[in-house]
Protein backbone atom coordinates (compact mmCIF):
# COMPACT_ATOMS: atom_id res chain seq x y z
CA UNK A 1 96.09 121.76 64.89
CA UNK A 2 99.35 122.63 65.75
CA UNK A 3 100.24 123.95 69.57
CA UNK A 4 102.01 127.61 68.87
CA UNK A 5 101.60 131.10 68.60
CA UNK A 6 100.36 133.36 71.37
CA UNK A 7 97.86 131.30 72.95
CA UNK A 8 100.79 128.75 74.06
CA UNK A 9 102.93 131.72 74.70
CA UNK A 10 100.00 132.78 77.70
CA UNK A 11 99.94 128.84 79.11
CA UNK A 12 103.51 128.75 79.00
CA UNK A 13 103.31 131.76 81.91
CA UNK A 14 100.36 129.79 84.26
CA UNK A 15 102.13 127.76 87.44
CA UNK A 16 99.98 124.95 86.77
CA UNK A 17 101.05 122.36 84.69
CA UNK A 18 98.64 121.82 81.28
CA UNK A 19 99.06 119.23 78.79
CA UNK A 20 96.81 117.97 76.06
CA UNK A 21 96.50 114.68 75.43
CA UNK A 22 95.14 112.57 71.82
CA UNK A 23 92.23 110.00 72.89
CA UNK A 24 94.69 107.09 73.06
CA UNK A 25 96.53 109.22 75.89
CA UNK A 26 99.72 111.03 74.07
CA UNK A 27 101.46 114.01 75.00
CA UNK A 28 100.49 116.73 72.17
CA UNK A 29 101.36 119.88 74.10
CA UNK A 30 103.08 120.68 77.68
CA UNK A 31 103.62 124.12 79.06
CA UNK A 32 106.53 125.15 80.15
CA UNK A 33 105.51 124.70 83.67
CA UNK A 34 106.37 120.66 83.27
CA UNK A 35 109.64 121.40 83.67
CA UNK A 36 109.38 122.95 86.60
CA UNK A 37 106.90 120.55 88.59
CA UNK A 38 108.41 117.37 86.88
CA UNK A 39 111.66 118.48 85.78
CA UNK A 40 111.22 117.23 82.43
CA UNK A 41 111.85 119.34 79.39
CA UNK A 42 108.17 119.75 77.54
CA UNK A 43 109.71 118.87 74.07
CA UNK A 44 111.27 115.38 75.75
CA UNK A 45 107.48 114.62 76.63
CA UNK A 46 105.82 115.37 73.19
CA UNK A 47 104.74 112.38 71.59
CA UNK A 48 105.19 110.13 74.85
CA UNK A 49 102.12 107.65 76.55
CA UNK A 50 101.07 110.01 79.13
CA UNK A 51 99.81 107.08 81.54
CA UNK A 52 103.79 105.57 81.60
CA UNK A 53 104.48 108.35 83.78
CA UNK A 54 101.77 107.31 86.76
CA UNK A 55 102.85 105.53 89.69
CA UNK A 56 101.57 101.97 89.02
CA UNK A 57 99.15 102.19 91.96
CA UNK A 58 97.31 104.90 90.94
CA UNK A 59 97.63 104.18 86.76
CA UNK A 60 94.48 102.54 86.62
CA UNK A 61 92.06 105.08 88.14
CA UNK A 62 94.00 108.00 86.41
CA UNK A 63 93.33 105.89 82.54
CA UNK A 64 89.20 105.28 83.98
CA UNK A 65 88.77 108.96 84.33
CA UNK A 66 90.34 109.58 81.08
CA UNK A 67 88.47 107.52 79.64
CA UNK A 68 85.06 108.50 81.13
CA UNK A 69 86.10 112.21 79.91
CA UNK A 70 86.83 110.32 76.62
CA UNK A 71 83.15 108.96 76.69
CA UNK A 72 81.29 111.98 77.67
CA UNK A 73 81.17 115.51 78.93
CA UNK A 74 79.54 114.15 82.08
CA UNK A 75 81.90 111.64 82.53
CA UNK A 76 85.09 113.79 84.20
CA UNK A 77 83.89 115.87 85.99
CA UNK A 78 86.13 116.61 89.66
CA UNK A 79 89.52 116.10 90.54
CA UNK A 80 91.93 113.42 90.74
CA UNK A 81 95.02 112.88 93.01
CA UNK A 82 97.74 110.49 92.02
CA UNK A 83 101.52 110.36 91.69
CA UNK A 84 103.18 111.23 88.52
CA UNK A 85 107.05 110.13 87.88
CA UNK A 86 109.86 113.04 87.48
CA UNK A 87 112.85 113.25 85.45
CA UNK A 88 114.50 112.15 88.55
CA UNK A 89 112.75 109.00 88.87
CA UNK A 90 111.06 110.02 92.28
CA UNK A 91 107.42 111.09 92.26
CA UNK A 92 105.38 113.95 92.96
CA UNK A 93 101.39 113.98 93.78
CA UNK A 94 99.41 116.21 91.45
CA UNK A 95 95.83 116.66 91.46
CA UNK A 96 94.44 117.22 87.88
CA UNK A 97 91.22 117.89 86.31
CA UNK A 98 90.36 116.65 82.97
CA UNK A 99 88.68 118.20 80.29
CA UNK A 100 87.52 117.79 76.42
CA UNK A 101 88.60 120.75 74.05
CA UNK A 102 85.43 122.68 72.68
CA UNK A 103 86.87 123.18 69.34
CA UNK A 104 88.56 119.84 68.80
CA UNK A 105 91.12 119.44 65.35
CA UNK A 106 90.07 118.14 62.69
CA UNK A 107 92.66 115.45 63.14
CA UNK A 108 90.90 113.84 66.31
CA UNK A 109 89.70 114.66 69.75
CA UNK A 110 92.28 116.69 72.24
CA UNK A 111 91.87 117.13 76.11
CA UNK A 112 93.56 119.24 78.27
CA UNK A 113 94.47 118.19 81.59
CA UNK A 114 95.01 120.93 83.98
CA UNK A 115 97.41 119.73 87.21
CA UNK A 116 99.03 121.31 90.43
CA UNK A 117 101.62 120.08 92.70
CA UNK A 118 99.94 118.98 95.91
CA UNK A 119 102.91 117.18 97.33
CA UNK A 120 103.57 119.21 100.52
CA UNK A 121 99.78 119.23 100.86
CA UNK A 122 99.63 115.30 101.05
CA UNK A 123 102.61 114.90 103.22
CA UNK A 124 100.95 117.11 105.54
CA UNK A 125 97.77 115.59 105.48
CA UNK A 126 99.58 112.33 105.92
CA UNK A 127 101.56 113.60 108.63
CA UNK A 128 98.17 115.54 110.46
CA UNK A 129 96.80 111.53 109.83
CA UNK A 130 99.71 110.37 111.94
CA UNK A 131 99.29 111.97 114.37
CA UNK A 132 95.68 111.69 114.83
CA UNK A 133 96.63 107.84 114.59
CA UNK A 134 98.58 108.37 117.39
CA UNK A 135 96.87 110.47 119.39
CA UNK A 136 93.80 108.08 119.00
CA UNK A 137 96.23 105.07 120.03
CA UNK A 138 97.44 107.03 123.27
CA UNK A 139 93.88 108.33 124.23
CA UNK A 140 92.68 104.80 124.20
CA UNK A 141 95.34 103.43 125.90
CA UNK A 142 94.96 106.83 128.71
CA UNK A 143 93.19 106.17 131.97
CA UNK A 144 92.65 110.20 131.92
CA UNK A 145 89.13 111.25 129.65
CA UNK A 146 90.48 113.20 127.47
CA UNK A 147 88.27 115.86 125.02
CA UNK A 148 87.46 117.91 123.21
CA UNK A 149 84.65 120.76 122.66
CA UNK A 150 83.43 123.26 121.07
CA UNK A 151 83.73 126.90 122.02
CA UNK A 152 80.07 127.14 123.26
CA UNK A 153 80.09 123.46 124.52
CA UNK A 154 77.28 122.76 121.99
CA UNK A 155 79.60 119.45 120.50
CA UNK A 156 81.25 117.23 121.68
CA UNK A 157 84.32 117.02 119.19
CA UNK A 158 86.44 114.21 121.08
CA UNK A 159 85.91 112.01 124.01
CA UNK A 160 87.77 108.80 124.84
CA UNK A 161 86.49 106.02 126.50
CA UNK A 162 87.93 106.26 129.47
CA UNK A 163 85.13 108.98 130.09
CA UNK A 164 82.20 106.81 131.37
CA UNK A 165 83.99 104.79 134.14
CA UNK A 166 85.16 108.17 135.76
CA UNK A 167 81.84 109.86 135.35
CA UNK A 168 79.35 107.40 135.52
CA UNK A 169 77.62 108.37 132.18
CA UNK A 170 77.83 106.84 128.48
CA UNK A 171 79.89 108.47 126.31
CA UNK A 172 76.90 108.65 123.90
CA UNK A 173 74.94 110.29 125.91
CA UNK A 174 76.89 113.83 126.43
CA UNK A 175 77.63 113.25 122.32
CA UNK A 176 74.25 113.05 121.68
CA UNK A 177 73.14 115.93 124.13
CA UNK A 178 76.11 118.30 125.57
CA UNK A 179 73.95 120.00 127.91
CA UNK A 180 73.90 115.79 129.84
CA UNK A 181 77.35 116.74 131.25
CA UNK A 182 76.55 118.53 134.04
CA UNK A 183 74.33 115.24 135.33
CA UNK A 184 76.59 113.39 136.74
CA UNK A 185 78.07 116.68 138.69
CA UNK A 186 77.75 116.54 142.36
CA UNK A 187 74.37 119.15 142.74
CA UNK A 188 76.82 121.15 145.53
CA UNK A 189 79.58 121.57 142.39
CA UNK A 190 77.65 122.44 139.45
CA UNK A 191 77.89 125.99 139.91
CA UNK A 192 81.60 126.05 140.01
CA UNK A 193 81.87 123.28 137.03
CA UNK A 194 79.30 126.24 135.15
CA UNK A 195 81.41 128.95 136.38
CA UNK A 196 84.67 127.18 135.25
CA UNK A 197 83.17 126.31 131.39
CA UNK A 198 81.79 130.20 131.10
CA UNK A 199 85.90 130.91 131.99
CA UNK A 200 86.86 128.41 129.33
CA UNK A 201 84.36 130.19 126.52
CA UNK A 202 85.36 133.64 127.58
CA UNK A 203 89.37 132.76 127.24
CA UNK A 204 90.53 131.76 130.44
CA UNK A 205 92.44 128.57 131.36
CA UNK A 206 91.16 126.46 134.21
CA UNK A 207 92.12 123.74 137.08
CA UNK A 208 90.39 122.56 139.31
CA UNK A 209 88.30 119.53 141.37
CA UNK A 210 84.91 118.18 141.82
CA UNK A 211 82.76 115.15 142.60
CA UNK A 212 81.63 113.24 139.96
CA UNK A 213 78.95 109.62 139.75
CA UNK A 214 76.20 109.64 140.69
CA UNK A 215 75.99 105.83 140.25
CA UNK A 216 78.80 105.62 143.47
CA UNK A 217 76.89 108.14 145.39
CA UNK A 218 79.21 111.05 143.60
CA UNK A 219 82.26 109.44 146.02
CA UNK A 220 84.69 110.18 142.70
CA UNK A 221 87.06 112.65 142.54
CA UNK A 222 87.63 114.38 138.90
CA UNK A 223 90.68 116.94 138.12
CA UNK A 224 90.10 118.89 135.09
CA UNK A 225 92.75 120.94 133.14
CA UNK A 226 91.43 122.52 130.20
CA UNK A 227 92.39 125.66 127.78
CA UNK A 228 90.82 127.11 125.32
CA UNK A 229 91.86 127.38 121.42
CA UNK A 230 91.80 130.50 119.96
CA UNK A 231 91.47 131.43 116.10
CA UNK A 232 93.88 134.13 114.21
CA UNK A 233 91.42 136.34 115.38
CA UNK A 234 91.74 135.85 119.03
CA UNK A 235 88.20 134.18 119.00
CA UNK A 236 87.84 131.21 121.26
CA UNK A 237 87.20 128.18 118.65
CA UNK A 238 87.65 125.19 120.52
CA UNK A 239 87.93 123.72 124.53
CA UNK A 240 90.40 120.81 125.22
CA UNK A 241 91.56 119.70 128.50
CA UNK A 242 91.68 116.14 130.32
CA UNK A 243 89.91 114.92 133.26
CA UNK A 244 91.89 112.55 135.82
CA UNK A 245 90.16 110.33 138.88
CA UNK A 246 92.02 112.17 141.89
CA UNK A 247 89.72 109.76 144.66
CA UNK A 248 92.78 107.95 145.92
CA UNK A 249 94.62 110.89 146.24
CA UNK A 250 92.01 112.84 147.84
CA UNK A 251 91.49 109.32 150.30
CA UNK A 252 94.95 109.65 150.96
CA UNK A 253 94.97 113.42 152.14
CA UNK A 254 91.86 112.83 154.47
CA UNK A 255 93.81 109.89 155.80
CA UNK A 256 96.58 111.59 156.47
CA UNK A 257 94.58 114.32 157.83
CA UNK A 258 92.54 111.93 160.48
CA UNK A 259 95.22 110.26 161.56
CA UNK A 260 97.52 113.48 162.06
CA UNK A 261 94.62 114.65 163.97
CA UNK A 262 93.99 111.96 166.27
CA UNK A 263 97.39 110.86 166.91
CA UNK A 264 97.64 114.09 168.44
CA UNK A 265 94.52 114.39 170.12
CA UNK A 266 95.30 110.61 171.56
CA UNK A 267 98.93 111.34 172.78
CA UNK A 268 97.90 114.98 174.33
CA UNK A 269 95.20 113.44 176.46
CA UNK A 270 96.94 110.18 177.44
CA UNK A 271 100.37 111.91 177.71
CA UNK A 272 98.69 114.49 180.17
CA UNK A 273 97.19 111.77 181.93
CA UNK A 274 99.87 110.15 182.75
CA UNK A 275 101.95 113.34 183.76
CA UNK A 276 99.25 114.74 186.02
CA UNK A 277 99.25 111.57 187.86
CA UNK A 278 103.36 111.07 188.12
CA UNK A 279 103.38 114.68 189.10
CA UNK A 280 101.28 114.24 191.74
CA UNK A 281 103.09 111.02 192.67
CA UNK A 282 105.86 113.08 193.12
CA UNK A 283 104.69 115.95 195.43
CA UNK A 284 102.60 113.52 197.31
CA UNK A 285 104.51 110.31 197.23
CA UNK A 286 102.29 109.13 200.36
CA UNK A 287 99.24 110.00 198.61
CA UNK A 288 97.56 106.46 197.34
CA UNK A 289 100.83 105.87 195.19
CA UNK A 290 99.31 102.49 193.72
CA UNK A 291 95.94 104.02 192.66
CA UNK A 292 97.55 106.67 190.67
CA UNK A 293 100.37 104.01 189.12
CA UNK A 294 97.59 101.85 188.15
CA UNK A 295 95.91 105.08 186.21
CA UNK A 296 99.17 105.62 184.80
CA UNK A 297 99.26 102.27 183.70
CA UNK A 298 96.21 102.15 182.15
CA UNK A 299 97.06 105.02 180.34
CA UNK A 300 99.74 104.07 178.72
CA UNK A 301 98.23 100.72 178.11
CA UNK A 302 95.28 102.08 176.18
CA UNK A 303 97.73 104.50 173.87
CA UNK A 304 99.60 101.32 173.30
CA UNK A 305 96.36 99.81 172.11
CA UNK A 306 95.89 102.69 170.06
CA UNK A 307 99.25 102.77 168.47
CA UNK A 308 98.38 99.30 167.73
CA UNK A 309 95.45 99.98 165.81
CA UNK A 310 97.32 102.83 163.87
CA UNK A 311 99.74 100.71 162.91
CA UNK A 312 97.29 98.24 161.33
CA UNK A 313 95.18 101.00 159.98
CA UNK A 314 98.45 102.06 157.91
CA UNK A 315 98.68 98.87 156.81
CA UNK A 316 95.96 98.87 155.23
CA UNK A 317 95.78 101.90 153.89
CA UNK A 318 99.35 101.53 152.39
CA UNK A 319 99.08 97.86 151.25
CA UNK A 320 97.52 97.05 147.96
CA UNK A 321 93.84 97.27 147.34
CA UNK A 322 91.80 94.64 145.94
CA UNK A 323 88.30 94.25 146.56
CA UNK A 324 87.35 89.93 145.74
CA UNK A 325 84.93 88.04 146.35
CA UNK A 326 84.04 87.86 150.13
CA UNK A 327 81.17 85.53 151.48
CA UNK A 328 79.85 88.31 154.54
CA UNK A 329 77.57 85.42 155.98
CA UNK A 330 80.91 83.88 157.95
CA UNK A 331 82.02 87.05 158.20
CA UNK A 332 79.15 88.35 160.85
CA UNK A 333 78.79 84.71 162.02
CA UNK A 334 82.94 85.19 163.14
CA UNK A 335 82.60 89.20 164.17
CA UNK A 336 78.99 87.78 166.27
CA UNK A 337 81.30 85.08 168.01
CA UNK A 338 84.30 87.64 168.62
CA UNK A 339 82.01 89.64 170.05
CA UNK A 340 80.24 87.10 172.01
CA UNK A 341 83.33 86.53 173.97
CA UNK A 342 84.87 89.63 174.70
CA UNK A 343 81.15 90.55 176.28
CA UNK A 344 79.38 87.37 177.55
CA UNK A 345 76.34 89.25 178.96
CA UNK A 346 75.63 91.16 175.48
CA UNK A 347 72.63 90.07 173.32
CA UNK A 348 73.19 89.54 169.81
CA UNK A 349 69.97 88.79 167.03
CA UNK A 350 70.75 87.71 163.53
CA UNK A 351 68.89 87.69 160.73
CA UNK A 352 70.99 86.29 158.14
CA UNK A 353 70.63 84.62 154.76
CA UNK A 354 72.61 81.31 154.00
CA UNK A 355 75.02 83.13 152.25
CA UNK A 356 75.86 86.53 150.88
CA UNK A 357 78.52 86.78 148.10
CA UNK A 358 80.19 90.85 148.34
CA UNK A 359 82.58 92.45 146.15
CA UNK A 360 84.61 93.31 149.13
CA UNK A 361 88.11 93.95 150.72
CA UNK A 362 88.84 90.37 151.70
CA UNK A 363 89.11 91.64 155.34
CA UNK A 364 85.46 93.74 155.48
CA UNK A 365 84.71 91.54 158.20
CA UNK A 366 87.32 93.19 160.46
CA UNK A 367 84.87 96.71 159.77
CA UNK A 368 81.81 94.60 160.95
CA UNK A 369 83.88 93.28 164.43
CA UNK A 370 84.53 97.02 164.54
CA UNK A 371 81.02 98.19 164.15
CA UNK A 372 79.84 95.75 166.67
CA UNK A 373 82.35 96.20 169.70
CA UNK A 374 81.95 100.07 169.50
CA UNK A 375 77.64 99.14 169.88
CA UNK A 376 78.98 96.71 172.79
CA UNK A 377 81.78 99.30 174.54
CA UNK A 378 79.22 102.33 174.28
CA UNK A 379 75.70 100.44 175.58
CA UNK A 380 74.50 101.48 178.73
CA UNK A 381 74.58 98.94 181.27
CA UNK A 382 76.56 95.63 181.60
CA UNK A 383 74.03 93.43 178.66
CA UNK A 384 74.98 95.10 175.44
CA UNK A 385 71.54 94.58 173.10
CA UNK A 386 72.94 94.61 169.27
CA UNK A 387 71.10 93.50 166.16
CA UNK A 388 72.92 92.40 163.06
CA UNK A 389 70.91 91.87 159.61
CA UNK A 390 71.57 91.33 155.98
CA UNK A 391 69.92 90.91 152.58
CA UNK A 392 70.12 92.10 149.18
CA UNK A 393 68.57 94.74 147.03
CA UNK A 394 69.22 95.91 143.29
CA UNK A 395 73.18 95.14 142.78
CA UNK A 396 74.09 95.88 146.24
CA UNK A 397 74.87 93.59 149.95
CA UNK A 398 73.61 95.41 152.46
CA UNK A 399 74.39 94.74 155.75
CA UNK A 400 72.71 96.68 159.11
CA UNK A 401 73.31 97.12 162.65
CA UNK A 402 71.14 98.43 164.85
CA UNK A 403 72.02 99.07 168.63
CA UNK A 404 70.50 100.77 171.82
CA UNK A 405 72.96 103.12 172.87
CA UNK A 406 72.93 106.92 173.04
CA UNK A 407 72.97 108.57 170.12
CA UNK A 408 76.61 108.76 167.97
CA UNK A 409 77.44 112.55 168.03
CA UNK A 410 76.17 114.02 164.41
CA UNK A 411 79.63 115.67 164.31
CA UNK A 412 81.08 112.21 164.15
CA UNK A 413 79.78 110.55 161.45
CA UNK A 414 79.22 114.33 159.13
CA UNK A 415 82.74 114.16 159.19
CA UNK A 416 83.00 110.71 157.74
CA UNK A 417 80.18 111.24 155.17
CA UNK A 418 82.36 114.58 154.38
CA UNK A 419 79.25 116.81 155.29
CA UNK A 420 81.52 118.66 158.10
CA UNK A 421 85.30 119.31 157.84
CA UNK A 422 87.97 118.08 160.74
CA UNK A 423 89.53 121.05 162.09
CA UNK A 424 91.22 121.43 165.81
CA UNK A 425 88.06 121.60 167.76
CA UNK A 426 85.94 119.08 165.66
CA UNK A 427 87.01 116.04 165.09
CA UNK A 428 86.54 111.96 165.78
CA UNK A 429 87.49 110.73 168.98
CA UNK A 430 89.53 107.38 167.41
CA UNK A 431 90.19 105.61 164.48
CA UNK A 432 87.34 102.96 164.73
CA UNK A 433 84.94 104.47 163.19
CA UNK A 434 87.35 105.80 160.55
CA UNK A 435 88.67 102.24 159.73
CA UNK A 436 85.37 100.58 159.25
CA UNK A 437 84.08 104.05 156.76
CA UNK A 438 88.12 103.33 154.51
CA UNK A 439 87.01 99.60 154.45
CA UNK A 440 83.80 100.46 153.42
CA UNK A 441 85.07 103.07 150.69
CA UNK A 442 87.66 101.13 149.56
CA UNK A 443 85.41 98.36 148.46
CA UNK A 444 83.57 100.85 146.50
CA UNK A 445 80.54 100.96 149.46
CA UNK A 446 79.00 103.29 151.46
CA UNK A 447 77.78 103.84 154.92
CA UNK A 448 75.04 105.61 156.13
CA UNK A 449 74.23 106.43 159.98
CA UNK A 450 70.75 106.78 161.53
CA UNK A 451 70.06 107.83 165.16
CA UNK A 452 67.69 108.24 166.86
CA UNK A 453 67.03 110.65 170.24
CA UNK A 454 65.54 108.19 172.26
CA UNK A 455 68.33 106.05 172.36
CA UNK A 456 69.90 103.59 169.67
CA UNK A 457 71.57 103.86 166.53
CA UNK A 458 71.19 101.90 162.69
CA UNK A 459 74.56 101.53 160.66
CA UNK A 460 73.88 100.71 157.15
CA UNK A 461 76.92 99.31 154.88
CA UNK A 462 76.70 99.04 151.51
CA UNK A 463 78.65 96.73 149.20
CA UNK A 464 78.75 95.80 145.60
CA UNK A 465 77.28 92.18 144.73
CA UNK A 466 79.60 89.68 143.42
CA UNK A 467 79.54 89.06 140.20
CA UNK A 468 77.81 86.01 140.25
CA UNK A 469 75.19 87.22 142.74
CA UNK A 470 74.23 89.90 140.46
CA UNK A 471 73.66 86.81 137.76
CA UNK A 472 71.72 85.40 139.78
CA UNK A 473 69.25 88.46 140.19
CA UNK A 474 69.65 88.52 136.45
């Protein structure tokens, strides 16, 4: 059969390139459009091994799918993508069907193989693979949870890992049921995390904070930024945005806050101490002078005492953190004996195990001395009663002390827990309390307070097991 006349004339117009091949895999016929996809005139082809012209990599499963065509109808069916050489010696990709002729010569069996240039369609695939490669690398590698969902947060399309340390949750668990997010939500914030995703579906970017974990009491911080992607239609098809752990940066703020606060407070009060009494001293310089110079010395003693305390309370709060393995069984013993000393009358009861491995801020102790000289400096009465225990439950050290003094002002310790916000006419009357609950929280604890209004009060710290203790529960 010879390829002319009008029915080559029509190929000769198609963009695709068609050839027909002989069953041992010769160029017959090429349309014209071989020149301009290869470069090669069609004539220069004729006669040629067709399979010379595939990339060596890809020759051998370009021949097996000839040859399944070659062995049966069923056998070609599909597409094939592989690189086939130009006149210029560089290659192109082309994906190609193959196909037997219905009405074969009578001087053998012909197939036509129809192809298209898919070059710029691979590179871009290649270079969309890239960057996915990438992008997976950095989102590993990210301390932010970065994802991805869809418009009516029904899937979960990406999540990284660094999702279940911030929120508390398996990553498996929200891909497996969406709906699971919300969770791990502080209850007080779920109505503005709802609020913020019905935004995100409806078009609108948002940013904005909220406490996260319930497995750390919801004491995390999250930041989310997130926008939504829209189609060529304007419809919302997608939600991306990352989530970052703001806690420290929130700790810092309040810490700055509190101490702002009460340096003030402190340095008002003392300051106008001592200038009430030297202005008195001064219009009535006959007037008890000693009694009023030893107020104004004790004035400026105790503001010393507090600047003191600041000073090591920024220390701590601005030196690195790094929570270890802390025995709290000589840490009581040495607060109890501390304590002990400073008031000789006061009556301390331990119940104590042998030991009691924490994974702690190596100086937690310093937060139990606290606990126990503000139970001694606030009892009524010169024989301070305290009672100091400690034991373990689940994964956690928990350590309690219980005194018999009046009742710590619920304003004082709401503001710690974060139930009730400092302001100018609320707030702690020192830092002691403060110091012990940044201790506490930066060893990944908690505190609780319980009072009672007949008199006495229960403290209640919580801190992680060592990692060996928890073994040994194991």
């Amino acid at each position: 059969m010879e390829w002319s006349g009008p029915a080559t004339a029509l190929l000769d117009h198609a963009q695709d390139k068609i050839v027909v091949l002989d069953e041992q895999g010769v160029f017959r016929y090429l349309n014209r459009a071989t020149e301009d996809i290869l470069g090669f005139d069609p004539e220069q082809l004729r006669g040629e091994e067709a399979f010379d012209y595939i990339h060596p990599d890809d020759r051998d499963r370009v021949t097996a799918r000839f040859a399944a065509v070659v062995d049966g109808p069923e056998g070609g069916g599909g597409t094939i993508e592989y690189r086939h050489r130009t006149s210029d010696g560089e290659y192109v990709w082309l994906e190609s069907r193959f196909a037997a002729l219905a009405d074969p010569s009578t001087d053998g069996e012909r197939y036509v193989v129809s192809s298209r240039d898919i070059t710029e369609r691979v590179a871009a695939q290649r270079q969309r693979d890239e960057t996915t490669v990438r992008l997976e690398e950095l989102a590993a590698k990210s301390t932010d949870v970065l994802w991805m969902f869809s418009a009516d947060w029904e899937e979960v399309l990406f999540l990284n890992e660094a999702y279940e340390p911030i929120y508390g949750q398996p990553a498996s668990v929200i891909e497996d049921d969406p709906s699971r997010l919300i969770d791990v939500i502080h209850p007080e914030d779920r109505a503005t995390v709802r609020d913020a995703m019905d935004r995100l579906s409806a078009g609108e970017s948002v940013d904005f904070e909220f406490r996260v974990n319930p497995n750390q009491d919801y004491n995390r911080w999250a930041w989310v930024q997130a926008e939504p992607i829209f189609d060529d239609d304007g419809d919302v098809v997608r939600i991306v945005g990352f989530t970052r752990d703001v806690t420290d940066r929130r700790r810092r703020e309040q810490q700055l806050r509190v101490i702002d606060t009460i340096l003030r407070h402190n340095l008002r009060n003392d300051l106008n101490t001592v200038l009430g009494h030297a202005e008195y001293m001064g219009e009535h310089p006959d007037d008890e002078p000693e009694r009023h110079a030893d107020a104004i010395e004790r004035s400026t003693t105790e503001l010393l005492h507090k600047a003191e305390k600041q000073r090591r309370t920024i220390e701590l709060l601005t030196g690195p953190v790094a929570p270890c393995r802390v025995d709290l069984v000589p840490a009581i013993e040495s607060a109890v004996a501390a304590l002990t000393d400073r008031y000789p009358d006061a009556t301390v009861e331990t119940v104590l195990p042998s030991a009691l491995a924490a994974h702690a801020l190596e100086d937690i102790g310093r937060a139990i001395r606290e606990l126990l000289d503000n139970a001694a400096r606030h009892a009524e009465g010169s024989a301070p009663w305290i009672r100091i225990t400690a034991d373990r439950t689940a994964d956690r050290a928990v350590v309690e002390i219980q005194d018999a003094c009046p009742p710590i002002p619920e304003y004082e310790y709401r503001i710690l827990t974060g139930e009730q916000e400092m302001n100018g006419v609320t707030h702690t009357s020192g830092l002691g309390l403060w110091l012990v609950y940044w201790m506490v929280d930066l060893s990944d604890g908690h505190i609780a307070f319980e009072t009672s209004p007949e008199g006495g009060n229960t403290v209640t710290v919580s801190l992680p097991l060592a990692a060996e203790a928890v073994d040994q529960l194991d």
